[in-house]
N, C-alpha and C. Protein backbone atom coordinates (compact mmCIF):
# COMPACT_ATOMS: atom_id res chain seq x y z
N UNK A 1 42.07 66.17 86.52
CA UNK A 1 43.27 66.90 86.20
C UNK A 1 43.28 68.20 87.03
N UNK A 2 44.31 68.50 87.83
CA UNK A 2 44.53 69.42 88.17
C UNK A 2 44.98 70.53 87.36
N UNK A 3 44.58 71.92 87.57
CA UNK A 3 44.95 73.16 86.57
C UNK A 3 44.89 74.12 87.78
N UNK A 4 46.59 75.16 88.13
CA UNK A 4 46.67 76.19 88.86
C UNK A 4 45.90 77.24 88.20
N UNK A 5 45.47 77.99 89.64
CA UNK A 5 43.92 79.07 88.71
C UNK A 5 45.18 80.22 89.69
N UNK A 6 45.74 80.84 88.68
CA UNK A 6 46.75 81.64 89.53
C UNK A 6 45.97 83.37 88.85
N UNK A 7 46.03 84.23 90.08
CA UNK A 7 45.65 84.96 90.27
C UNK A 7 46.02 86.59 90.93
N UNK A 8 46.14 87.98 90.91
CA UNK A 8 46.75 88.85 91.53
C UNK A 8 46.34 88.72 93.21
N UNK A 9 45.26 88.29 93.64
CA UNK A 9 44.98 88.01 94.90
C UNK A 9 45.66 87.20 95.55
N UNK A 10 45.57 86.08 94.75
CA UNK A 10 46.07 84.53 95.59
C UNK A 10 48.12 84.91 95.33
N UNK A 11 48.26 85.56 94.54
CA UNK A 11 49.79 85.05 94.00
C UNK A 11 50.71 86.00 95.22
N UNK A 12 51.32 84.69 96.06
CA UNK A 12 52.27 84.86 96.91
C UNK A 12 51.74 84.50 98.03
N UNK A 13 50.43 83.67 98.22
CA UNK A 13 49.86 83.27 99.45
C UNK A 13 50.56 81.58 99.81
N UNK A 14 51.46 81.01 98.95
CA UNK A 14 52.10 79.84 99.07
C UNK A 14 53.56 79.66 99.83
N UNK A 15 53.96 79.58 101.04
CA UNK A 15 54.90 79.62 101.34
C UNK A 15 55.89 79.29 100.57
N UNK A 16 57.18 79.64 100.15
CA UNK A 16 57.98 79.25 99.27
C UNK A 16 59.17 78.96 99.81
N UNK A 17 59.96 78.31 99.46
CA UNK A 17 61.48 78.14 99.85
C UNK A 17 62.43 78.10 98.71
N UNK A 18 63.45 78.94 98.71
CA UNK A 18 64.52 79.22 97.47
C UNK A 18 65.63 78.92 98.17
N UNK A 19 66.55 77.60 97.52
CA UNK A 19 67.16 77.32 97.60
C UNK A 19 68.57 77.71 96.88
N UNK A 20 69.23 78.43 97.25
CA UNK A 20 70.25 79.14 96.01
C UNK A 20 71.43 78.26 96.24
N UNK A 21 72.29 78.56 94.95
CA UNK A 21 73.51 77.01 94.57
C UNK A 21 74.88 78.52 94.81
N UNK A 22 75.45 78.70 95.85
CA UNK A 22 77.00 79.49 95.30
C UNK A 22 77.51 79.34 94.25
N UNK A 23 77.73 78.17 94.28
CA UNK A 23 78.56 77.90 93.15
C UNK A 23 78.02 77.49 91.42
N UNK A 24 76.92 77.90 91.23
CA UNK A 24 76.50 77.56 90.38
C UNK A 24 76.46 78.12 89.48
N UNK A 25 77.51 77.47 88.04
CA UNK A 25 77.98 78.17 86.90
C UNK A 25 76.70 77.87 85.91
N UNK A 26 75.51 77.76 86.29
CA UNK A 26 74.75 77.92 84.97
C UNK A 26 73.87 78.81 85.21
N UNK A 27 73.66 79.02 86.35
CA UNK A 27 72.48 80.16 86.48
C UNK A 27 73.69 80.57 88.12
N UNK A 28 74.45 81.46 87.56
CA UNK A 28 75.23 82.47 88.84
C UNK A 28 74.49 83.10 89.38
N UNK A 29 75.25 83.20 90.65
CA UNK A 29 74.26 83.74 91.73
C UNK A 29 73.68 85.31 91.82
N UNK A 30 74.41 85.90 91.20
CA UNK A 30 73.46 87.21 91.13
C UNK A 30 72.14 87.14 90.27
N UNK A 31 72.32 86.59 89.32
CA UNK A 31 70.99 85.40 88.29
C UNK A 31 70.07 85.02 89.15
N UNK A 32 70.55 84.24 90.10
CA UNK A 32 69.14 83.76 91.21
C UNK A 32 68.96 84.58 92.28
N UNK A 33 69.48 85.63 92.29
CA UNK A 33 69.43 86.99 93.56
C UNK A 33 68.15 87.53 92.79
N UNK A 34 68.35 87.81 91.76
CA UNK A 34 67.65 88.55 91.09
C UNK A 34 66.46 87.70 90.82
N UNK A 35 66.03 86.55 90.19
CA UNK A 35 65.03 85.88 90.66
C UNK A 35 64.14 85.68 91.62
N UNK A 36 64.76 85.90 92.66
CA UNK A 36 64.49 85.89 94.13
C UNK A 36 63.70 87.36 93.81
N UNK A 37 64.61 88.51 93.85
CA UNK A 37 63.45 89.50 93.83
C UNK A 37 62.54 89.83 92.68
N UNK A 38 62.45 89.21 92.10
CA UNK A 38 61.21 89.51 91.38
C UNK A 38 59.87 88.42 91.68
N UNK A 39 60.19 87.61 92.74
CA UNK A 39 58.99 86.65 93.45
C UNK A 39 59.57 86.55 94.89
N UNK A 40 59.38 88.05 95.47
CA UNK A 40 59.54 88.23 96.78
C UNK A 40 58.90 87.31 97.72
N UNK A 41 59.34 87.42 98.88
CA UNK A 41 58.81 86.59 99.73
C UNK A 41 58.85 84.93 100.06
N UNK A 42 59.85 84.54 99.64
CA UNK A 42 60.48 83.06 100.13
C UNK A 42 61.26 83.30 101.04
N UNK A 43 61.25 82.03 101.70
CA UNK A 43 62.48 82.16 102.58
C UNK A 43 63.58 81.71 101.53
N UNK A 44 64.98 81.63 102.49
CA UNK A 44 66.00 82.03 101.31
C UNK A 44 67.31 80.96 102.15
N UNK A 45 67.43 79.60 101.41
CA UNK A 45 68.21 79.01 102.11
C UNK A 45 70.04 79.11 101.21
N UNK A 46 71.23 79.39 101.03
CA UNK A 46 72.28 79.48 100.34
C UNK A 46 72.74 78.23 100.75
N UNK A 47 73.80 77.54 99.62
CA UNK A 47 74.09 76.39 100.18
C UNK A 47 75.41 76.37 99.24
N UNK A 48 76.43 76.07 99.79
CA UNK A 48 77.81 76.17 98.79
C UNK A 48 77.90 74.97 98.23
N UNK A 49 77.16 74.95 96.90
CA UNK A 49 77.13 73.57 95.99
C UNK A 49 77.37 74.50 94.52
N UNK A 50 77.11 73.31 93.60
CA UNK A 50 76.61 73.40 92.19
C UNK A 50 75.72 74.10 91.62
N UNK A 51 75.10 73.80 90.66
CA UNK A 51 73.84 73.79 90.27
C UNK A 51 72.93 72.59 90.58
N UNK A 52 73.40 71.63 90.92
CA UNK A 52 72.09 70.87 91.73
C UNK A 52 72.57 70.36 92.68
N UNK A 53 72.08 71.47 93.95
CA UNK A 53 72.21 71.17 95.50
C UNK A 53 71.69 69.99 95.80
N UNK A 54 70.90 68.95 95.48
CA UNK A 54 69.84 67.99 95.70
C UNK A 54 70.85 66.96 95.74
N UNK A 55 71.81 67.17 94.68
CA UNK A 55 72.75 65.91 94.02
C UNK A 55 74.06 66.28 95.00
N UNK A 56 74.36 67.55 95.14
CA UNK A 56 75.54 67.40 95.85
C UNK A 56 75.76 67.28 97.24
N UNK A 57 74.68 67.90 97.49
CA UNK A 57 74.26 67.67 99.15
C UNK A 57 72.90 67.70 99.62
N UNK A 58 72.28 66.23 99.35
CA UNK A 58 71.04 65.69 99.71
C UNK A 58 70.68 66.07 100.96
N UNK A 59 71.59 66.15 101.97
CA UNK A 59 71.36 65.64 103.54
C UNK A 59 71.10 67.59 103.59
N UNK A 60 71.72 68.01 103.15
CA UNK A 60 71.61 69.80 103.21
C UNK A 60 69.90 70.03 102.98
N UNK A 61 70.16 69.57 101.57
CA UNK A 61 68.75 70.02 101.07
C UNK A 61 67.39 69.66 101.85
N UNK A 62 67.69 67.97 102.55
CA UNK A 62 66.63 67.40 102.76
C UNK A 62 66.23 68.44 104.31
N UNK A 63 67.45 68.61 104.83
CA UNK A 63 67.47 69.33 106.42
C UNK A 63 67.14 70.71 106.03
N UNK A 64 67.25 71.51 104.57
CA UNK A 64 66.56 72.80 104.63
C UNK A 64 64.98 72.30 104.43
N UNK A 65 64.76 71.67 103.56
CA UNK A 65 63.31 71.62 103.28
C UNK A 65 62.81 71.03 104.81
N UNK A 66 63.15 70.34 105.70
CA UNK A 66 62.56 69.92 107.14
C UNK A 66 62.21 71.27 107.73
N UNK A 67 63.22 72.07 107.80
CA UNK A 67 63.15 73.15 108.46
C UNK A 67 62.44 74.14 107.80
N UNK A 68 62.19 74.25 106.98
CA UNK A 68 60.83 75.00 106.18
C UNK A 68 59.53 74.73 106.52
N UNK A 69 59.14 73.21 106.22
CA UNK A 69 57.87 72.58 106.61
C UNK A 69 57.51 73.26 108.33
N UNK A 70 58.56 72.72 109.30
CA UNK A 70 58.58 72.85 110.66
C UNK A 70 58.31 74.01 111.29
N UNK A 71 58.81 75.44 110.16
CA UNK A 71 58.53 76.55 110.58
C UNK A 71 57.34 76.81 110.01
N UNK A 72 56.59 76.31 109.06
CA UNK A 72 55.35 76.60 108.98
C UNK A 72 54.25 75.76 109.63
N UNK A 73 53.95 75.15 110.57
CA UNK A 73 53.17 74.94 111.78
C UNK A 73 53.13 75.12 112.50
């Protein structure tokens, strides 16, 4: 079984990617602005969808997460 051993050292050494929804009436976007800064340091992709970018635009999502991976090697 895996168990995260999260820590003040280690926490923020994981590249992250935040995907934010414009249009998203359940968690609005100043809601996930503000999320964002309180776990600084992701990159920060916006995408004019819903609340689930995944569902409304797969081909978006799948081409931000490519380009995340790609910039980290």
């Amino acid at each position: 079984m895996l168990v995260p051993h999260w820590t003040d050292a280690r926490f923020g050494k994981l590249p992250r990617l935040y995907i934010e929804a414009r249009q998203d009436r359940s968690v609005i976007l100043p809601v996930q602005r503000r999320m964002q800064q309180l776990v600084p340091g992701a990159s920060i992709v916006s995408l004019d969808t819903g609340h689930d970018p995944q569902v409304a635009a797969p081909g978006c999502v799948a081409l931000a997460l490519a380009e995340f991976v790609a910039s980290q090697m």
